[in-house]
N, C-alpha and C. Protein backbone atom coordinates (compact mmCIF):
# COMPACT_ATOMS: atom_id res chain seq x y z
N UNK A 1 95.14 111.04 84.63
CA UNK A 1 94.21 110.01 85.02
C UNK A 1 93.46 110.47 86.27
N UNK A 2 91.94 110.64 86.48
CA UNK A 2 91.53 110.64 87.45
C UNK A 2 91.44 109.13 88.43
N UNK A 3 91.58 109.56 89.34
CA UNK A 3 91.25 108.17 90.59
C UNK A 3 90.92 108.86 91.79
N UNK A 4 90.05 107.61 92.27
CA UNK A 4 89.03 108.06 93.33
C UNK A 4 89.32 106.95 94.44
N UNK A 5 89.56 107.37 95.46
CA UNK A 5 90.03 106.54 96.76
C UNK A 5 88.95 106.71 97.82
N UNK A 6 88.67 105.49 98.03
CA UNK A 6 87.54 105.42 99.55
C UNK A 6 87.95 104.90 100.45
N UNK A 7 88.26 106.08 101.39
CA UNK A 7 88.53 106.45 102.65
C UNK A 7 89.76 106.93 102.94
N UNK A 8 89.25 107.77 103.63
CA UNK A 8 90.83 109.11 104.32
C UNK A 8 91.33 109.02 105.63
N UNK A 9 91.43 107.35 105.70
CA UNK A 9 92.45 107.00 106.85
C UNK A 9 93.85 107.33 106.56
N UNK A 10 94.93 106.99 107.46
CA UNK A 10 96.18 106.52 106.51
C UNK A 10 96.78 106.44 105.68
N UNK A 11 96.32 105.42 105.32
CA UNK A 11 96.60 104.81 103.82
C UNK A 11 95.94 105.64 102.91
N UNK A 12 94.62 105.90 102.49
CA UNK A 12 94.16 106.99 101.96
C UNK A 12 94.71 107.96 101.85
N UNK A 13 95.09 108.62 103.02
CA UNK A 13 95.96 109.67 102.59
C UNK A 13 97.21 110.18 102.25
N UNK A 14 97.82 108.96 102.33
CA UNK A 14 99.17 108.68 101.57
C UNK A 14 99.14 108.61 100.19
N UNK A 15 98.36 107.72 99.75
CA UNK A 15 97.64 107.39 99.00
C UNK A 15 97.52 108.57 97.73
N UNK A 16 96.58 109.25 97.96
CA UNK A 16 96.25 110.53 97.63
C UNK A 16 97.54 111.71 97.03
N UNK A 17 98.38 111.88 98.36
CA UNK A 17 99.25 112.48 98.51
C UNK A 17 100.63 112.06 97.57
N UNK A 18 100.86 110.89 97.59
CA UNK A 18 101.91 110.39 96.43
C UNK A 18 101.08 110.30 95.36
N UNK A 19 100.03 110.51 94.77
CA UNK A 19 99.54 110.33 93.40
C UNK A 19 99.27 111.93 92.71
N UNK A 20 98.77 112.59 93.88
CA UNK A 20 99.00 113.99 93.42
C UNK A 20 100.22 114.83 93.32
N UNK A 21 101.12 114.09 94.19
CA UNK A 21 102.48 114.65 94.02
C UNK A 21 103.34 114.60 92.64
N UNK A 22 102.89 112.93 91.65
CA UNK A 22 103.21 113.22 90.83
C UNK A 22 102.99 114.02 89.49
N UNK A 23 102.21 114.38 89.57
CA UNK A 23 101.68 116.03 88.77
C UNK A 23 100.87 114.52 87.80
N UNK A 24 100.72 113.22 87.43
CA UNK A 24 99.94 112.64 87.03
C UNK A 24 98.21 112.86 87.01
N UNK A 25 98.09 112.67 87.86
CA UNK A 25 96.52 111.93 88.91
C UNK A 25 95.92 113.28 88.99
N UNK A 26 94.90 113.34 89.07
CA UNK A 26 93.63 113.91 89.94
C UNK A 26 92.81 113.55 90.81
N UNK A 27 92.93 113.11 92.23
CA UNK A 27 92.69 112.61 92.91
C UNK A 27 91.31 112.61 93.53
N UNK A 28 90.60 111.95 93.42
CA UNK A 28 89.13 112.48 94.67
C UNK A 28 89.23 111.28 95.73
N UNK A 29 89.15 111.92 96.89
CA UNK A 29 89.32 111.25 98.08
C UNK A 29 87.40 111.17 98.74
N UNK A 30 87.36 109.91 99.11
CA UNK A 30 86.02 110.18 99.34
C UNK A 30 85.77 109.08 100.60
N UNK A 31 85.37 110.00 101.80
CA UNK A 31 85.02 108.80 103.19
C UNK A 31 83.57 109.94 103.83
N UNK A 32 82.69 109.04 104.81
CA UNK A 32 82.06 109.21 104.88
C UNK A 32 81.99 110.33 106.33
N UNK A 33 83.02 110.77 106.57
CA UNK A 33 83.60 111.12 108.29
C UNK A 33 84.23 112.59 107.31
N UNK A 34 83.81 113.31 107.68
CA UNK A 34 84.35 114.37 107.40
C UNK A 34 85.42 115.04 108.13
N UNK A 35 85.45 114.38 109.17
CA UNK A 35 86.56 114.33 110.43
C UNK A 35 87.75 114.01 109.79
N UNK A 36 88.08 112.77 108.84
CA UNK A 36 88.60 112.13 108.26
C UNK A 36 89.14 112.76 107.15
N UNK A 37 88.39 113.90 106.43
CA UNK A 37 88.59 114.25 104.83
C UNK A 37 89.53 115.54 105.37
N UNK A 38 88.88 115.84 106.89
CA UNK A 38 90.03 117.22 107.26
C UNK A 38 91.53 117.21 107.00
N UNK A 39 91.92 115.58 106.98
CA UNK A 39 93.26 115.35 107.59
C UNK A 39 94.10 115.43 106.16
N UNK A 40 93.27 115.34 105.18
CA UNK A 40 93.63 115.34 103.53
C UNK A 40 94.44 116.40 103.69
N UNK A 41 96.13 116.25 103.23
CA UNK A 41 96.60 117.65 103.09
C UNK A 41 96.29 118.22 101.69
N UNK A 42 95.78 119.54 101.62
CA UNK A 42 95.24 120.07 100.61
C UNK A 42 96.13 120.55 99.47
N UNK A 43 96.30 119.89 97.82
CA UNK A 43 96.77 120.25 97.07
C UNK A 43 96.12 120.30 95.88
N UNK A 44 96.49 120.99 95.06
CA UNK A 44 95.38 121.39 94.17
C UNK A 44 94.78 120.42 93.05
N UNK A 45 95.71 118.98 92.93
CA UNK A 45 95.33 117.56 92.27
C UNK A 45 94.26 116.66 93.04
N UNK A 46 93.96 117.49 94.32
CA UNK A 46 92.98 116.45 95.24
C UNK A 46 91.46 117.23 95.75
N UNK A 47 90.70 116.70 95.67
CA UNK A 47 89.24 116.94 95.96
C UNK A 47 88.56 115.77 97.06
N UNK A 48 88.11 116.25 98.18
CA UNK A 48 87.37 115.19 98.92
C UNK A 48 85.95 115.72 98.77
N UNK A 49 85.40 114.61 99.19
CA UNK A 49 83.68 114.45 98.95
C UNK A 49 83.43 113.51 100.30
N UNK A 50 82.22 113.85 101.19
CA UNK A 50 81.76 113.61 101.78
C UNK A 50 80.71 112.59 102.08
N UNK A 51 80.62 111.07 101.46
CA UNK A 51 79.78 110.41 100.84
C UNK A 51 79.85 109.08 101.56
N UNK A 52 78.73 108.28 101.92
CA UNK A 52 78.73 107.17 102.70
C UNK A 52 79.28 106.18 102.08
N UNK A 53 80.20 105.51 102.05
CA UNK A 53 81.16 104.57 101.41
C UNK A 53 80.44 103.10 101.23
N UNK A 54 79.34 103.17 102.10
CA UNK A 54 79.00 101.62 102.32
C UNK A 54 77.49 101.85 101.15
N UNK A 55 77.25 102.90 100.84
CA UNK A 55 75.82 103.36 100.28
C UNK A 55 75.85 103.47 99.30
N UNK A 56 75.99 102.11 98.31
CA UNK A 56 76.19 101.96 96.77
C UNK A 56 74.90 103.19 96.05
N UNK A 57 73.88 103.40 96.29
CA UNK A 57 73.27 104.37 95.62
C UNK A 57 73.79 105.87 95.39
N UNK A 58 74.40 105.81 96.71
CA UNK A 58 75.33 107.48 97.03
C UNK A 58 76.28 107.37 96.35
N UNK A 59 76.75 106.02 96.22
CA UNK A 59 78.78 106.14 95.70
C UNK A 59 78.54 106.12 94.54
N UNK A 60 77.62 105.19 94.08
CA UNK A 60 77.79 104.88 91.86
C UNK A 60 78.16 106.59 91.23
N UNK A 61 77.25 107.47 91.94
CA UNK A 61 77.46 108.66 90.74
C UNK A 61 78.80 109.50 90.92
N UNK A 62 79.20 109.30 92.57
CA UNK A 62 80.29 109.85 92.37
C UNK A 62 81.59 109.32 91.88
N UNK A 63 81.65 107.68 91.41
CA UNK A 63 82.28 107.04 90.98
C UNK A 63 82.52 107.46 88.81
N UNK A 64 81.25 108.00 88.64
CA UNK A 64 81.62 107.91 87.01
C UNK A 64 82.40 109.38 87.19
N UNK A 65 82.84 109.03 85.57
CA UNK A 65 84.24 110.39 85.38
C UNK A 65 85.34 109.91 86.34
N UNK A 66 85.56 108.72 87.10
CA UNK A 66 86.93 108.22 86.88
C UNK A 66 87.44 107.00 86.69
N UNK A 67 88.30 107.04 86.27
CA UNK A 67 89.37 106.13 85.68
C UNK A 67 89.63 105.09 85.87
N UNK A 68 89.87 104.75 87.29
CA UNK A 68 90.13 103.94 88.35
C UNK A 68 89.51 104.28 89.69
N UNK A 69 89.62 103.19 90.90
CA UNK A 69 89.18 103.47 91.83
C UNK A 69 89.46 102.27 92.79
N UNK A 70 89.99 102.94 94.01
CA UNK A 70 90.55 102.01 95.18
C UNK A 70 90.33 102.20 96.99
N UNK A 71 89.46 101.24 97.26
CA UNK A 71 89.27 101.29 98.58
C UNK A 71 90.28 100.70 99.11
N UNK A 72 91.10 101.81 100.21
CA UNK A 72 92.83 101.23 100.73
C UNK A 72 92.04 101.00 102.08
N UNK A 73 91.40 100.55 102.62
CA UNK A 73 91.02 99.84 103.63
C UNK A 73 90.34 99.03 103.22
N UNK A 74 89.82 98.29 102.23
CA UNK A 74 89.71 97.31 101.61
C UNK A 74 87.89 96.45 102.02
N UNK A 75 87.46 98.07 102.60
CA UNK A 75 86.02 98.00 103.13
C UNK A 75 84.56 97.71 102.06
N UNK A 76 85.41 98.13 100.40
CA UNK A 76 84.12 98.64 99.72
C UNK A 76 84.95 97.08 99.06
N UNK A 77 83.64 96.42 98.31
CA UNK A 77 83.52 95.03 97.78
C UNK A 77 83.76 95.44 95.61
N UNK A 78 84.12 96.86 95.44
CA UNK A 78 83.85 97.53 94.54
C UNK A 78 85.54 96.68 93.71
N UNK A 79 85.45 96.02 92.62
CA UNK A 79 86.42 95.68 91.96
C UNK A 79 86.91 96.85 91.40
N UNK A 80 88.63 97.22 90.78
CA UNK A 80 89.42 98.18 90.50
C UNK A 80 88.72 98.39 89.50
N UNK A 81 88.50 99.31 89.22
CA UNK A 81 88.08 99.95 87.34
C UNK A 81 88.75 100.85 86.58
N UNK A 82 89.01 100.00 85.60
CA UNK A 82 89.79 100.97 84.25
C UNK A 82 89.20 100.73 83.04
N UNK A 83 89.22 102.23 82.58
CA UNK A 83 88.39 102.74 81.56
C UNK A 83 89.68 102.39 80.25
N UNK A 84 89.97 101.29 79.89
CA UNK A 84 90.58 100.84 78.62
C UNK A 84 90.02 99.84 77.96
């Protein structure tokens, strides 16, 4: 399953990190602070993207091709999506 998480605080990157750990997920991590995407520990189930979180024109395209999707700071107004 791909899933796409907005923002690489904390939680984000916990986040990330237990979903890629389970050899499940393919993760894309996506905040607008690239400061932020540094802290992603790098494994080969996770991809960050550099993209303004609040800038629905920027986010829609990087949103298709996944599965689901969860803002863990609970910033983006974007309801969960699953492709079933």
């Amino acid at each position: 399953m791909r899933v796409i998480l907005l923002g690489a605080g904390h939680i984000g990157q916990t986040i990330a990190s237990l979903l890629a750990n389970t050899g499940d997920y393919r993760v894309t991590v996506v905040d607008r602070s690239a400061a932020a995407l540094a802290h992603i520990t790098p494994h080969e189930a996770v991809q960050t993207l550099t993209v303004d979180t609040e800038d629905a024109q920027a986010l829609l395209p990087v949103l298709r091709g996944h599965d689901a999707h969860r803002d863990p700071g609970a910033r983006s107004r974007l309801p969960l999506l699953r492709s079933h």
